[in-house]
C-alpha atoms as a PDB file:
ATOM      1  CA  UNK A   1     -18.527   5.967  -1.312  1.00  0.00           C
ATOM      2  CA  UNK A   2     -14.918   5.032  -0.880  1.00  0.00           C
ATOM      3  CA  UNK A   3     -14.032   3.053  -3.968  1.00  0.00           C
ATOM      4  CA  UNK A   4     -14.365   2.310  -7.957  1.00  0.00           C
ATOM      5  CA  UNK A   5     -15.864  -1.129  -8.540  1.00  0.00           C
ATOM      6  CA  UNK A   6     -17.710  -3.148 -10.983  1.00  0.00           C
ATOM      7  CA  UNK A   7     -20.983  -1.619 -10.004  1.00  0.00           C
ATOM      8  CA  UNK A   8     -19.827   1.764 -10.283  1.00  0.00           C
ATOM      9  CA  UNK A   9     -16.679   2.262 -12.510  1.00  0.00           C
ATOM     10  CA  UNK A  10     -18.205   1.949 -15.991  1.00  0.00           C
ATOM     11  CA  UNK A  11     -15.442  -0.560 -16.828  1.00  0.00           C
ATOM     12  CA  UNK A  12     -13.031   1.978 -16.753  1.00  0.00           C
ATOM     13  CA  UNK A  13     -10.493   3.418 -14.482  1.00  0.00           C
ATOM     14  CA  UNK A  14     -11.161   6.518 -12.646  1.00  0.00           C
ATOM     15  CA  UNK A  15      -9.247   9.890 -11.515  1.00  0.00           C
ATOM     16  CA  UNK A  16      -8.098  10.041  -8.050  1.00  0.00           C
ATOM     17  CA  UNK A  17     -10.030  11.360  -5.562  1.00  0.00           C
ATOM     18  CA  UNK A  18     -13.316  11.499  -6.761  1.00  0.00           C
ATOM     19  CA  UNK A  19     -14.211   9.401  -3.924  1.00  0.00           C
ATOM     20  CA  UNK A  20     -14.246  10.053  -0.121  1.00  0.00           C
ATOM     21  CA  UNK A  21     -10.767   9.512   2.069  1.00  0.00           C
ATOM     22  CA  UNK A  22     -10.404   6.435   4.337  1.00  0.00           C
ATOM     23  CA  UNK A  23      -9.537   7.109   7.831  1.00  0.00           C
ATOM     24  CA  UNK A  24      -5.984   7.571   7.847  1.00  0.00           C
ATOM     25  CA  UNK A  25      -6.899  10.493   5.011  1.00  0.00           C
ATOM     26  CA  UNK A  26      -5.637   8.536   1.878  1.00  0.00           C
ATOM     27  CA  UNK A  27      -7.612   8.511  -1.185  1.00  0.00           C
ATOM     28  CA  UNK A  28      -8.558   5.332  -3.708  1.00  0.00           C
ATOM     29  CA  UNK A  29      -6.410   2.336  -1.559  1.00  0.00           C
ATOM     30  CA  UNK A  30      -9.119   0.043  -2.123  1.00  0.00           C
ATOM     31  CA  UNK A  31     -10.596   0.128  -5.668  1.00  0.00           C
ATOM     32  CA  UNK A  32      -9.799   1.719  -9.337  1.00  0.00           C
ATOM     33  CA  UNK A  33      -6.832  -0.605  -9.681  1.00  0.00           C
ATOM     34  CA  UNK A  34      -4.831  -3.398  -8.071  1.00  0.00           C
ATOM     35  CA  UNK A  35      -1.779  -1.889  -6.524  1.00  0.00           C
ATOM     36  CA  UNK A  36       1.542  -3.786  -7.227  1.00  0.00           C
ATOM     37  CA  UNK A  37       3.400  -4.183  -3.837  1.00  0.00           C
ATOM     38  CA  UNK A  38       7.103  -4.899  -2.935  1.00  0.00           C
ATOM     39  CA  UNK A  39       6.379  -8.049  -1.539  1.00  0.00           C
ATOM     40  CA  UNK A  40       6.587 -11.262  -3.339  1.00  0.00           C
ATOM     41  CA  UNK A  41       3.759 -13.404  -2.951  1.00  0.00           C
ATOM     42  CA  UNK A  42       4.150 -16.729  -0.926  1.00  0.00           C
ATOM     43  CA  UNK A  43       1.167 -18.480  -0.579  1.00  0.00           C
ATOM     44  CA  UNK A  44       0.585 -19.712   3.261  1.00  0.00           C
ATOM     45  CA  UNK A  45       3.483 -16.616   4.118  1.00  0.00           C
ATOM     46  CA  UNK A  46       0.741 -15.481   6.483  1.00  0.00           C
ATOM     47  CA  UNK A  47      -0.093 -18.402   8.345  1.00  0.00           C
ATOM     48  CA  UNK A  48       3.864 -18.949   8.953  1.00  0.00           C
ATOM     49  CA  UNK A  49       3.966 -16.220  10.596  1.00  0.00           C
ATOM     50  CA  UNK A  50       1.144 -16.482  12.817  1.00  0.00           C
ATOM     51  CA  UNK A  51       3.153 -19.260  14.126  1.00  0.00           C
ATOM     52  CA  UNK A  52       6.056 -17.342  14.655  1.00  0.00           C
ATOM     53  CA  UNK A  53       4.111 -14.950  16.256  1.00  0.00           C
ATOM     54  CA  UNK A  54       5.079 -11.922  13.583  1.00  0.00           C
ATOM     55  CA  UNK A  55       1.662 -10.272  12.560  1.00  0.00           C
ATOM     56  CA  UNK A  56       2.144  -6.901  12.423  1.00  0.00           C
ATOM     57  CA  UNK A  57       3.359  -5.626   8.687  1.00  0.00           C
ATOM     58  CA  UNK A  58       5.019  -9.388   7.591  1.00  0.00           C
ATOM     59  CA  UNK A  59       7.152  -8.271   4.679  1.00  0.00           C
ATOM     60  CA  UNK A  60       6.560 -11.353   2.501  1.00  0.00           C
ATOM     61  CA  UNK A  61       9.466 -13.938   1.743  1.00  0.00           C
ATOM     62  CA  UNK A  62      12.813 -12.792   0.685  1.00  0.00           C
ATOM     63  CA  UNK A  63      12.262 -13.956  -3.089  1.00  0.00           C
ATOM     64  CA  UNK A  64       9.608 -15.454  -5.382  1.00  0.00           C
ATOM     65  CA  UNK A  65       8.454 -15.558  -8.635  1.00  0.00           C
ATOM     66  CA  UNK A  66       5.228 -13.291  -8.096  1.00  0.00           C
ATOM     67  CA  UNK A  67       4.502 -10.022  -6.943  1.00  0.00           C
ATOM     68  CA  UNK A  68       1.542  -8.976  -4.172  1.00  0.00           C
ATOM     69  CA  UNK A  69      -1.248  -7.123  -5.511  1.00  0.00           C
ATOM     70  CA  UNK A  70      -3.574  -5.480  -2.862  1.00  0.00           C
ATOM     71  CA  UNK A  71      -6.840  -3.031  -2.797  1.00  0.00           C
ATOM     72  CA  UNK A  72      -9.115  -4.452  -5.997  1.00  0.00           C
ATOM     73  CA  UNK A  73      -9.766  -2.784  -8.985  1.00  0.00           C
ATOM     74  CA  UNK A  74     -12.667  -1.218 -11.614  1.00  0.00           C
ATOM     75  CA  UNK A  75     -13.640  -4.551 -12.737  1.00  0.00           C
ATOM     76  CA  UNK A  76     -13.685  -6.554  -9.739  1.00  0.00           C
ATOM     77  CA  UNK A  77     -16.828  -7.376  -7.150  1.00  0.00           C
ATOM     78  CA  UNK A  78     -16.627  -4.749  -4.355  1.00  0.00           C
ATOM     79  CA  UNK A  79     -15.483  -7.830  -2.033  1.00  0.00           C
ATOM     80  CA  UNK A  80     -12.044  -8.020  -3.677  1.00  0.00           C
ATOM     81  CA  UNK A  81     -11.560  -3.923  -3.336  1.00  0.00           C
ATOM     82  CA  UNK A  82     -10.287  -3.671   0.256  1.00  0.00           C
ATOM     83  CA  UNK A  83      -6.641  -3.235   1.485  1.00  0.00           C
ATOM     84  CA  UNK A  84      -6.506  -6.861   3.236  1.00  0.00           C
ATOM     85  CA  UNK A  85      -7.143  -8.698   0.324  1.00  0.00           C
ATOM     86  CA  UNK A  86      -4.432 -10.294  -1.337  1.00  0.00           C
ATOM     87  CA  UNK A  87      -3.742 -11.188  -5.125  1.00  0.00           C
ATOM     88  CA  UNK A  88      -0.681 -11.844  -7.053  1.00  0.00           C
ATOM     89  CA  UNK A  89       1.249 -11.637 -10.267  1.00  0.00           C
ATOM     90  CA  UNK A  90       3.926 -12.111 -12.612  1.00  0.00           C
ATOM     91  CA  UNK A  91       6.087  -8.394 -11.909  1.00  0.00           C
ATOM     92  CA  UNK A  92       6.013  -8.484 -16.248  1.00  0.00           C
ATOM     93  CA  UNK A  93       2.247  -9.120 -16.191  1.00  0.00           C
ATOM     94  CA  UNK A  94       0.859  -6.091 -17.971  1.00  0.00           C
ATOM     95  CA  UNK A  95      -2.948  -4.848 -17.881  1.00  0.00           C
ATOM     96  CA  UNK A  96      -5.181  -1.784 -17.278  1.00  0.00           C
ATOM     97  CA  UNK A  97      -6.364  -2.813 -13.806  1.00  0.00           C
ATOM     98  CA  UNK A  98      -2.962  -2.607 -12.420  1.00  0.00           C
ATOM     99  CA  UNK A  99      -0.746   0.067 -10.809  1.00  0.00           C
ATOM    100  CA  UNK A 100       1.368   1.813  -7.932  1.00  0.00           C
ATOM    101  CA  UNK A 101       1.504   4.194  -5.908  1.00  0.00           C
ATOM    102  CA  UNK A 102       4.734   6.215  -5.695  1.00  0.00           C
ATOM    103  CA  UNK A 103       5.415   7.227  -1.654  1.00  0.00           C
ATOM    104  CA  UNK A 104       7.937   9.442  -0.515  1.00  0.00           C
ATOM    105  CA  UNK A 105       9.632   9.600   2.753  1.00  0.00           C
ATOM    106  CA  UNK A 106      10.465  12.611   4.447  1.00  0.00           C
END
């Protein structure tokens, strides 16, 4: 109901909103494609800051060589299509199951 998946997609990407809003009323986070984030990837990033005690919106490390990628896309297993899970890439890595989402700030 909420996202485009293997099951569903028919190996393609899909216009927005054509599925139903999450709770916060945002449409396709999870699903349709991987969404490149600011962050750079750093693999046990998380866990070092569970020790520090910082787990509330971590912004990643202060440089890497890969970008975050979060939410899943059309060709992956609906397990990988959720906000939480993590992925990551070279920011040149090009492909049809990646994207962004432009936000503005008021």
């Amino acid at each position: 109901d909420y996202a485009w998946y293997s099951n569903n997609s028919g190996s393609r990407t899909r216009p927005v909103r054509n599925k139903k809003e999450n709770p916060f009323g945002l449409y396709d986070m999870s699903g349709n494609v991987w969404e490149w984030c600011w962050d750079w990837y750093g693999e046990a990033y998380y866990a070092q800051c569970a020790q520090r005690g910082v787990v509330q919106d971590p912004m990643g490390p202060s440089s890497g060589g890969s970008r975050v990628l979060r939410g899943g896309g059309w060709s992956n297993d609906s397990r990988f299509c959720r906000v939480s899970y993590r992925y990551f890439n070279y920011p040149s890595f090009e492909d049809f199951s990646r994207g962004f989402r432009v936000v503005r700030q008021f």
